[in-house]
N, C-alpha and C. Protein backbone atom coordinates (compact mmCIF):
# COMPACT_ATOMS: atom_id res chain seq x y z
N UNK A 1 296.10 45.98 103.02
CA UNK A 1 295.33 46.22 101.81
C UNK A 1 295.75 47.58 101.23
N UNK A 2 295.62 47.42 99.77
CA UNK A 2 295.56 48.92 99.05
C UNK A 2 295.18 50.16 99.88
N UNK A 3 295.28 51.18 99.18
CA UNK A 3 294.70 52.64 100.22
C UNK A 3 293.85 52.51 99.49
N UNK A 4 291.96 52.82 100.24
CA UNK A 4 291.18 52.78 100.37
C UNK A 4 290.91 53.49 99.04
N UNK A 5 291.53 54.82 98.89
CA UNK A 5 291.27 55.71 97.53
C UNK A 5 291.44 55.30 96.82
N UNK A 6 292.70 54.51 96.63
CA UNK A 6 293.09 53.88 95.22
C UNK A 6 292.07 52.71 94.93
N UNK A 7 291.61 51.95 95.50
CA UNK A 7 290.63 50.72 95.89
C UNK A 7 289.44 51.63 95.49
N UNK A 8 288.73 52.33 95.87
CA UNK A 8 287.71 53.12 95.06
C UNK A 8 287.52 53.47 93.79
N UNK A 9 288.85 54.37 93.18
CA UNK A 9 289.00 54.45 92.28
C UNK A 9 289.06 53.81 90.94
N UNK A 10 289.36 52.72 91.27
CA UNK A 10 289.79 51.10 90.72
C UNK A 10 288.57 50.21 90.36
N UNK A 11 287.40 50.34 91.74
CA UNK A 11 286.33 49.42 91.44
C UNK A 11 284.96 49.93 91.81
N UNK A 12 284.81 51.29 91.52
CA UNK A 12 284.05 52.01 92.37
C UNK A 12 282.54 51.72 91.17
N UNK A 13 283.20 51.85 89.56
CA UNK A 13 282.42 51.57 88.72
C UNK A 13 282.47 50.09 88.42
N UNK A 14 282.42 49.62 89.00
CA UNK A 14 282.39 47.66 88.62
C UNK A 14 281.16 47.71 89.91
N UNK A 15 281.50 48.15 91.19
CA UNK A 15 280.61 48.20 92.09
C UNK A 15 278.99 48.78 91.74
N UNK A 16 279.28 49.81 91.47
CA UNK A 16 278.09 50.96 90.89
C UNK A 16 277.34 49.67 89.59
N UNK A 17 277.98 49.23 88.97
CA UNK A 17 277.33 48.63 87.74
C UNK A 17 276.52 47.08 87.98
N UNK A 18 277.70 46.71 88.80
CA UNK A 18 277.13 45.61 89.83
C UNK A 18 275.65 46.04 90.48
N UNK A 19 275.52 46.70 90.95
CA UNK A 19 274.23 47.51 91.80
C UNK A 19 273.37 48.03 90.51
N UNK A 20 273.19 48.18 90.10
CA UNK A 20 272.59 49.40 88.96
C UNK A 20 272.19 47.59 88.11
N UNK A 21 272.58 47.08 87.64
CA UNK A 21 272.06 45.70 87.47
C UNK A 21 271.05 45.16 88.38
N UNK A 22 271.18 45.26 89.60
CA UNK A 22 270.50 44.37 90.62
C UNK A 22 269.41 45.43 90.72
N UNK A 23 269.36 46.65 90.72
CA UNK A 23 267.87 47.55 91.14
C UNK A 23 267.65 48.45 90.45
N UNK A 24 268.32 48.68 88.88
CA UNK A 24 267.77 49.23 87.89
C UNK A 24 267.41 50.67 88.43
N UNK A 25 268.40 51.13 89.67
CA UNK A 25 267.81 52.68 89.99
C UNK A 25 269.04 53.53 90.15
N UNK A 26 269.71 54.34 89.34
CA UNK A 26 270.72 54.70 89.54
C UNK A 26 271.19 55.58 90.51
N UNK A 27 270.30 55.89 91.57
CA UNK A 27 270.47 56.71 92.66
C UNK A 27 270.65 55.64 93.56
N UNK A 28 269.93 54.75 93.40
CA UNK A 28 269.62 53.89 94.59
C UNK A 28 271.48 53.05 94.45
N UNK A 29 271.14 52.80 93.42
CA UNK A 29 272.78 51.95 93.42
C UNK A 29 273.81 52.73 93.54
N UNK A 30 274.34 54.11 92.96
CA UNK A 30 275.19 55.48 93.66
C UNK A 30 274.81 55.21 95.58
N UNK A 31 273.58 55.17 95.97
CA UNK A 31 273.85 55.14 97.32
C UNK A 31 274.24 54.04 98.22
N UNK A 32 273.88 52.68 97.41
CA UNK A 32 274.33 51.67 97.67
C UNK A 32 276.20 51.41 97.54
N UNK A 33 276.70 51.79 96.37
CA UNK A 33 278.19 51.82 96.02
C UNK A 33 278.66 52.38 97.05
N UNK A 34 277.96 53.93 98.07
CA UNK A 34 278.93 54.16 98.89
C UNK A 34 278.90 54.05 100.02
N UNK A 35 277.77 53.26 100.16
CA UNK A 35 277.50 52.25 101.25
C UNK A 35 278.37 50.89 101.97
N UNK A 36 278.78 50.66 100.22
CA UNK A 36 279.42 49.47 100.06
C UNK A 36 281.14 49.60 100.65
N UNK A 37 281.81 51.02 100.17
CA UNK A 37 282.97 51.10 100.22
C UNK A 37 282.87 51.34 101.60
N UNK A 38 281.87 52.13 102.68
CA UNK A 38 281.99 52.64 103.90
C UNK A 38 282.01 50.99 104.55
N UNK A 39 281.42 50.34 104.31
CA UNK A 39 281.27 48.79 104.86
C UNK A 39 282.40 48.10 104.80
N UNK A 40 283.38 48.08 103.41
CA UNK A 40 284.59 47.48 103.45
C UNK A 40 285.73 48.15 103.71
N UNK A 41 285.69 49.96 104.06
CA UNK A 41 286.43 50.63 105.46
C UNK A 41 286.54 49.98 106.43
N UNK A 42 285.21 49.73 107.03
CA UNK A 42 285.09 49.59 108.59
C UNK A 42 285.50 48.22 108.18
N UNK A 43 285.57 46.59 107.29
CA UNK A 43 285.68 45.75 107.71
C UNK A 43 286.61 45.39 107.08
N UNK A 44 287.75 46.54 106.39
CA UNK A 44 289.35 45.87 105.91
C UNK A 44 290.09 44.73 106.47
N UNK A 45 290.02 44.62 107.88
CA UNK A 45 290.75 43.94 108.32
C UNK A 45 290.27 42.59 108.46
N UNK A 46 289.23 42.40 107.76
CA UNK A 46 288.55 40.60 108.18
C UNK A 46 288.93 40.39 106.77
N UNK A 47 289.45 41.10 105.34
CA UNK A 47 289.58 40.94 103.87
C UNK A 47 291.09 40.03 104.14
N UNK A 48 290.99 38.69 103.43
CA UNK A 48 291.62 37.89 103.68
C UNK A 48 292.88 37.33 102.46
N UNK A 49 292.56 38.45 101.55
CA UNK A 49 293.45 38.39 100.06
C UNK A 49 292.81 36.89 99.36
N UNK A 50 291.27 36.02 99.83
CA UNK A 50 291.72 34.86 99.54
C UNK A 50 290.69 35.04 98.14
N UNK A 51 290.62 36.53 97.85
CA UNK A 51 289.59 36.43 96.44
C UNK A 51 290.08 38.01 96.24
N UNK A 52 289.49 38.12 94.82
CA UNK A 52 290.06 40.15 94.23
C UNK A 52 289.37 40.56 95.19
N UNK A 53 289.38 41.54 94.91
CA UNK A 53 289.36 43.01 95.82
C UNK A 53 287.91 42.99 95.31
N UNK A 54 287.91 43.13 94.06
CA UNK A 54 286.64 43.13 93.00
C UNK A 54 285.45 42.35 93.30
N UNK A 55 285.79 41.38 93.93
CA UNK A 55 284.52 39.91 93.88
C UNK A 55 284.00 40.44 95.54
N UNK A 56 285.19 40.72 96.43
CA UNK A 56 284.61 41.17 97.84
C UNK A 56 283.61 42.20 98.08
N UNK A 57 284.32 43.34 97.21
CA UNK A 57 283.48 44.77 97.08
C UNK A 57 281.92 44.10 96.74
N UNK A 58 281.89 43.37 95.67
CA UNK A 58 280.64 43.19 95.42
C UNK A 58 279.75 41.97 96.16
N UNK A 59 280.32 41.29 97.00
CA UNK A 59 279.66 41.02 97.77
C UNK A 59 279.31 41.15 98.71
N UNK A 60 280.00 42.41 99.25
CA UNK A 60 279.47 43.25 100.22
C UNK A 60 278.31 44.03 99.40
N UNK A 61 278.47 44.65 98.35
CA UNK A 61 277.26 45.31 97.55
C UNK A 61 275.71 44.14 97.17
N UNK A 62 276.07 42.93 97.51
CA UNK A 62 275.46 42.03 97.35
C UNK A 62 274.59 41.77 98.38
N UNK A 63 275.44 42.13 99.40
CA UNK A 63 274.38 41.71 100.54
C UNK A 63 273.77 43.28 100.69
N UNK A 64 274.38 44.00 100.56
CA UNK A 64 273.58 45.39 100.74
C UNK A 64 272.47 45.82 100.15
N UNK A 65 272.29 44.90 98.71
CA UNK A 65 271.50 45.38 98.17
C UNK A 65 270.00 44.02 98.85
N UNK A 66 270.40 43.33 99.35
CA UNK A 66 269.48 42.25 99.81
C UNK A 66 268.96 42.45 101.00
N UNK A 67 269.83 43.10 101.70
CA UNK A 67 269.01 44.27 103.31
C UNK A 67 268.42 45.51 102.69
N UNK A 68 268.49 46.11 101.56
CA UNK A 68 267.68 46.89 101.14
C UNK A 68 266.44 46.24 100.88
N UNK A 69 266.07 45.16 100.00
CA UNK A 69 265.25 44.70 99.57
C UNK A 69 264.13 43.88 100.69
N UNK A 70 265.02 43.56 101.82
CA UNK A 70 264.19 43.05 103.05
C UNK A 70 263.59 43.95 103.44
N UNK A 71 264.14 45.50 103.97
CA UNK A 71 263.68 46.70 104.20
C UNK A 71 262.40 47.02 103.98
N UNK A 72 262.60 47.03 102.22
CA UNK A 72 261.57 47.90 101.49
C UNK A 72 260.09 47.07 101.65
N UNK A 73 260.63 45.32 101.77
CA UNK A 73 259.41 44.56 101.82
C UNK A 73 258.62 45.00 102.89
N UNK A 74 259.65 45.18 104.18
CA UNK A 74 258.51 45.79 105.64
C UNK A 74 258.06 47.03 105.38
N UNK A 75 258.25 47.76 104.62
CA UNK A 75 257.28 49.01 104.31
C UNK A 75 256.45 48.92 103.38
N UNK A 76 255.44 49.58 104.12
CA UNK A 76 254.20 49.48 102.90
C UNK A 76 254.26 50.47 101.63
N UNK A 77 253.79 49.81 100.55
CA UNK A 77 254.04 50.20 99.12
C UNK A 77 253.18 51.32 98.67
N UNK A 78 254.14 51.90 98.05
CA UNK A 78 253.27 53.43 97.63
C UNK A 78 252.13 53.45 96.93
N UNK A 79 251.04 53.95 97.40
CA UNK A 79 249.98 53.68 96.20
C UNK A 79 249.81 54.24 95.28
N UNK A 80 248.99 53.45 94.00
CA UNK A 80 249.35 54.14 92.30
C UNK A 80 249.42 55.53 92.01
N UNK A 81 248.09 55.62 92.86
CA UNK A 81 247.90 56.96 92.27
C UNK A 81 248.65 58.13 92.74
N UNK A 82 249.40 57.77 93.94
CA UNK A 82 250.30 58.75 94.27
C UNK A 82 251.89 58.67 93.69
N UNK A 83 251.88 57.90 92.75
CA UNK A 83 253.05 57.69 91.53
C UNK A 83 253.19 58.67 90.79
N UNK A 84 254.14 59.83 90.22
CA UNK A 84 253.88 60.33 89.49
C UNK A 84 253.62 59.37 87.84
N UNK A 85 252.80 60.25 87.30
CA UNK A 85 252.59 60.18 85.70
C UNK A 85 253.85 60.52 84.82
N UNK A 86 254.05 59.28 83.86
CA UNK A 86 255.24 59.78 82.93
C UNK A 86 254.65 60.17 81.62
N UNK A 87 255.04 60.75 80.96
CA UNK A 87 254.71 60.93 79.30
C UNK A 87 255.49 59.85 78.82
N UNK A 88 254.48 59.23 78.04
CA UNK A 88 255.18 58.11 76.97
C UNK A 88 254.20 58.42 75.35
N UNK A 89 254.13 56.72 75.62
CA UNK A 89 253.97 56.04 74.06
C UNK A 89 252.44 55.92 74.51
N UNK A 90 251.35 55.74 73.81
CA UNK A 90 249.93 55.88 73.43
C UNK A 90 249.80 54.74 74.36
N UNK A 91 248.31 54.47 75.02
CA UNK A 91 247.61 53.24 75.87
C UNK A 91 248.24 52.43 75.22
N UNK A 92 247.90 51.70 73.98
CA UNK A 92 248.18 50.70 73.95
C UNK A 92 249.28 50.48 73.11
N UNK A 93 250.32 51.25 72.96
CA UNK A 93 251.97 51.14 72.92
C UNK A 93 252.52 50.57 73.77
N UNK A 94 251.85 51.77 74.82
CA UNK A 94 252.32 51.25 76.03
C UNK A 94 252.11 49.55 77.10
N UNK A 95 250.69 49.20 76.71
CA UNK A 95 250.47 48.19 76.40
C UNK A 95 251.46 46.73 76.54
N UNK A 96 251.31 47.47 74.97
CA UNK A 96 252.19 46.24 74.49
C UNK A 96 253.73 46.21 74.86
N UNK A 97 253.87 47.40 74.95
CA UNK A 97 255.67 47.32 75.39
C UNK A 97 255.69 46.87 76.67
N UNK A 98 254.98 47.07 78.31
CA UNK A 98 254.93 46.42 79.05
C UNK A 98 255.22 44.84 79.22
N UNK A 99 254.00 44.26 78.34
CA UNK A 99 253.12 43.22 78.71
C UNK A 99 254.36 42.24 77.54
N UNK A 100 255.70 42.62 76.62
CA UNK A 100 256.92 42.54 75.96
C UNK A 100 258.11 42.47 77.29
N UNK A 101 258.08 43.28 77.67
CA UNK A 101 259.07 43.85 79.16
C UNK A 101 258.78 42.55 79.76
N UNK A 102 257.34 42.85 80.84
CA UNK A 102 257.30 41.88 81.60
C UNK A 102 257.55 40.22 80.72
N UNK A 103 256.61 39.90 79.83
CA UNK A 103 257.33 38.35 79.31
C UNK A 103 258.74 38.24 79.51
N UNK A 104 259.42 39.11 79.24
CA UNK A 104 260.86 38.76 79.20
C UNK A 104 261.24 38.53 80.30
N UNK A 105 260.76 39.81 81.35
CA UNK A 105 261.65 39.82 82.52
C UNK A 105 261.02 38.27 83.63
N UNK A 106 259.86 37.65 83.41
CA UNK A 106 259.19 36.80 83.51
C UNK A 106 260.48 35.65 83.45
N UNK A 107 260.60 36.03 82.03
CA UNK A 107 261.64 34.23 81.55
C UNK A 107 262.98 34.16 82.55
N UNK A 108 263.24 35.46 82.50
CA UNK A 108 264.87 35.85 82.96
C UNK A 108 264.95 35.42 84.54
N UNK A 109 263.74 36.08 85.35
CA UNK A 109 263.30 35.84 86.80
C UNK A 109 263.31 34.03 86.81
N UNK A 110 262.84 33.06 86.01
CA UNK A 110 262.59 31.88 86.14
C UNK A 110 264.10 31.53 85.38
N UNK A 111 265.07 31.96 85.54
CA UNK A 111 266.85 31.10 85.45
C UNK A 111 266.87 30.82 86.33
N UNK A 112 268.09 29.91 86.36
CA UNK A 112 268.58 29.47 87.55
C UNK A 112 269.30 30.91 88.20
N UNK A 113 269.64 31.27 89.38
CA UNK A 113 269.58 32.45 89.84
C UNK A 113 271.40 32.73 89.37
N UNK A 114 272.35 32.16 89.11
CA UNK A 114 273.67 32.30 88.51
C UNK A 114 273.37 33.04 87.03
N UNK A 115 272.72 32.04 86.46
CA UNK A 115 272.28 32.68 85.19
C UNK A 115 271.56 33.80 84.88
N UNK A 116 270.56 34.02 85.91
CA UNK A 116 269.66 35.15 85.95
C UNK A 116 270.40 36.60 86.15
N UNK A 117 271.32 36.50 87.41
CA UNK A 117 272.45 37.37 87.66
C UNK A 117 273.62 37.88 86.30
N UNK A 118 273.86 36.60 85.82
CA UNK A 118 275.01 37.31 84.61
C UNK A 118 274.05 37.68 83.43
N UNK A 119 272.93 37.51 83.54
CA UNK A 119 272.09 38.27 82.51
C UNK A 119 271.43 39.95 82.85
N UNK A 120 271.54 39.57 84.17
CA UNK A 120 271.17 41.42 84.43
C UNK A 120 272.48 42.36 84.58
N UNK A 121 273.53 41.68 85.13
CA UNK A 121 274.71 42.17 85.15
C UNK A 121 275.03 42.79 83.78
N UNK A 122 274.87 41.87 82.48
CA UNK A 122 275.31 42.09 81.20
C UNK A 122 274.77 43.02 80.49
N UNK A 123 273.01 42.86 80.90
CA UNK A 123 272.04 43.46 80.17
C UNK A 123 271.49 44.84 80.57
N UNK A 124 271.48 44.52 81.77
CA UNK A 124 270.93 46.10 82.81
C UNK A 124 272.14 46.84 83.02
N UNK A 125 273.11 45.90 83.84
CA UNK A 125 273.94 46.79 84.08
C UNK A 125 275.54 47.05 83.23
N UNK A 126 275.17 46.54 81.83
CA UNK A 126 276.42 46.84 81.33
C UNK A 126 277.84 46.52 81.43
N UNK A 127 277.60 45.36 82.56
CA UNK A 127 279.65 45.06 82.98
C UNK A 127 279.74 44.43 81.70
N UNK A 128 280.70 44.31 81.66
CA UNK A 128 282.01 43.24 80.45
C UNK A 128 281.89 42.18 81.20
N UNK A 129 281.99 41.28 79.98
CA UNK A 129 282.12 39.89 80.73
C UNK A 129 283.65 39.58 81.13
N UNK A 130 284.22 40.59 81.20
CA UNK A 130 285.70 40.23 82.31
C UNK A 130 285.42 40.59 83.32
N UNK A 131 284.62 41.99 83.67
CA UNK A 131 283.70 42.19 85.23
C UNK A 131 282.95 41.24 85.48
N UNK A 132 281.97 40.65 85.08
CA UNK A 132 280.81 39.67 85.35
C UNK A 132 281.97 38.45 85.84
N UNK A 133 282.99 37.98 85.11
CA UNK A 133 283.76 37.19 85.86
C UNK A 133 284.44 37.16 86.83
N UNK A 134 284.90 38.78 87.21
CA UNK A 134 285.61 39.01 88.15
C UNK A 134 284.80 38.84 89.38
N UNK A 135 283.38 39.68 89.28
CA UNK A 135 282.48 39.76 90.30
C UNK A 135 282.11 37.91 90.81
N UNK A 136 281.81 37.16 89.92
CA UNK A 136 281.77 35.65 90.57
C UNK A 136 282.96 35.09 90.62
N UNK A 137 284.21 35.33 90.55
CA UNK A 137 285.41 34.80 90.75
C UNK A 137 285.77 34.01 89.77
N UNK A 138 285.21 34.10 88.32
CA UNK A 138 285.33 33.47 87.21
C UNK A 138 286.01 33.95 86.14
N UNK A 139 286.47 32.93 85.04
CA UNK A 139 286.58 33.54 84.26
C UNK A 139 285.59 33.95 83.23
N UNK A 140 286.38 35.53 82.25
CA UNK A 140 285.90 35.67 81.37
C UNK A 140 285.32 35.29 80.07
N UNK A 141 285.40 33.40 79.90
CA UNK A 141 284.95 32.74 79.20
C UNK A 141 283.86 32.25 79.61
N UNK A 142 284.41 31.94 81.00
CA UNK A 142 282.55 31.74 81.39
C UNK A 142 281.61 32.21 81.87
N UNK A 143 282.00 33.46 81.97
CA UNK A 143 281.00 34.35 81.91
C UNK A 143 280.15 34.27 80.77
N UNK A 144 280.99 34.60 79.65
CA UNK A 144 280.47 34.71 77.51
C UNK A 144 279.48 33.03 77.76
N UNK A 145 280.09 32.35 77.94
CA UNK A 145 279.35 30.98 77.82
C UNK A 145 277.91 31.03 78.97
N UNK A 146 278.49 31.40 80.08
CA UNK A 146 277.05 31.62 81.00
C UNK A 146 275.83 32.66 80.33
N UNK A 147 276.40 33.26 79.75
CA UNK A 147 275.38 34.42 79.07
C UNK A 147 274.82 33.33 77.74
N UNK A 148 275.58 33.36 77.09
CA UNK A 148 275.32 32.39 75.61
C UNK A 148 274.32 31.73 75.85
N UNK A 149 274.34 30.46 76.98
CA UNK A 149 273.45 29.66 77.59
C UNK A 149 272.33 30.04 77.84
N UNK A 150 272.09 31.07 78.79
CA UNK A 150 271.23 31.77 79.10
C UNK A 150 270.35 32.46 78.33
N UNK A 151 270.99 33.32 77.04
CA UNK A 151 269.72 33.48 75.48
C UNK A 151 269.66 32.78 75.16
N UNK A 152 270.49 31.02 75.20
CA UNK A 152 269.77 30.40 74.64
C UNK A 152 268.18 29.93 75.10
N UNK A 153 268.53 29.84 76.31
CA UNK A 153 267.36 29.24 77.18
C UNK A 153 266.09 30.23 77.60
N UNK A 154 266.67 31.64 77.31
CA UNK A 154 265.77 32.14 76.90
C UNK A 154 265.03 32.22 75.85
N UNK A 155 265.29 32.00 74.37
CA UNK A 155 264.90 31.94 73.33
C UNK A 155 263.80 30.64 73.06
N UNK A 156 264.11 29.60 73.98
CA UNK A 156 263.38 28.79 73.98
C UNK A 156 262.33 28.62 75.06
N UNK A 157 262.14 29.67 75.84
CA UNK A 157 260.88 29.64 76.66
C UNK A 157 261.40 29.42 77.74
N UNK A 158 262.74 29.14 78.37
CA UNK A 158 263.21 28.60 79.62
C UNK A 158 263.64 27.43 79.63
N UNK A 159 263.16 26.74 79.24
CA UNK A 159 264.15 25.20 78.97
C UNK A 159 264.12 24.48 80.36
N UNK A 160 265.22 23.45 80.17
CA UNK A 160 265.49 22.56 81.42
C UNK A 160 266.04 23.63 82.66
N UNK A 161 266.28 23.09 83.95
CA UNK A 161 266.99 23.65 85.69
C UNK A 161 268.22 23.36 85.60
N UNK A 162 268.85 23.05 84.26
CA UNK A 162 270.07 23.05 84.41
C UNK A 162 271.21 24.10 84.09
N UNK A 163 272.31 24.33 85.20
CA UNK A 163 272.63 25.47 85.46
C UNK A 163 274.07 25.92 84.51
């Protein structure tokens, strides 16, 4: 395989964006990305050339971010009031921009989970749909078409389970 540096250098932000999509926390996904590259150090030698470099990285970041998420479930959740307070928009700005947020993120959570993925990938985390293809081993058309699909079926409330 490539030298490890050059391999960083190359997909370190496809990785990071990949992550930063999936948990919307940009520390958390920075610590996940170099989580990810220390993981495909230690396991270069099982990388089998039989997919990019690109689609592996992130499914090692894939599963990393899914042992995070098992993690966090066995710990108990911080309580409100020990959240800090943000300055925003008035009660019921705020309100309404929530209760906007959540509907959406509502519809998006109820895709089929392919679709749900190239919509946070696109939307949260900003890849190109030549990354979003690279990361599922696809192409960049169907990525544009998996997304397309996907506002559509969002626009209409969710629609049919078909993927």
């Amino acid at each position: 395989m490539e030298d490890m540096q050059k391999v960083y250098q190359q997909h370190a932000q496809t990785v990071y964006k990949f992550l930063l999509a999936q948990c919307r926390d940009p520390g958390l996904a920075e610590e996940l990305t170099q989580e990810a590259f220390y993981q495909a150090v230690r396991s270069v030698d099982r990388f089998d050339g039989s997919c990019k470099v690109s689609v592996w990285l992130c499914q090692i970041a894939k599963h990393l971010w899914y042992q995070h998420l098992r993690k966090r479930r066995r710990e108990a959740p911080v309580p409100a009031e020990e959240l800090p307070e943000a300055p925003g928009p008035s009660a019921e700005e705020g309100v309404l921009e929530r209760e906007g947020r959540m509907d959406l993120l509502r519809l998006v959570h109820g895709l089929p989970e392919t679709q749900k993925e190239v919509v946070y990938l696109r939307a949260f985390g900003g890849l190109s749909f030549r990354e979003i293809g690279d990361v599922f081993g696809k192409t960049e058309t169907w990525a544009r078409v998996t997304f397309y699909r996907s506002k559509e079926r969002l626009r209409n409330g969710g629609g049919s389970d078909e993927e």
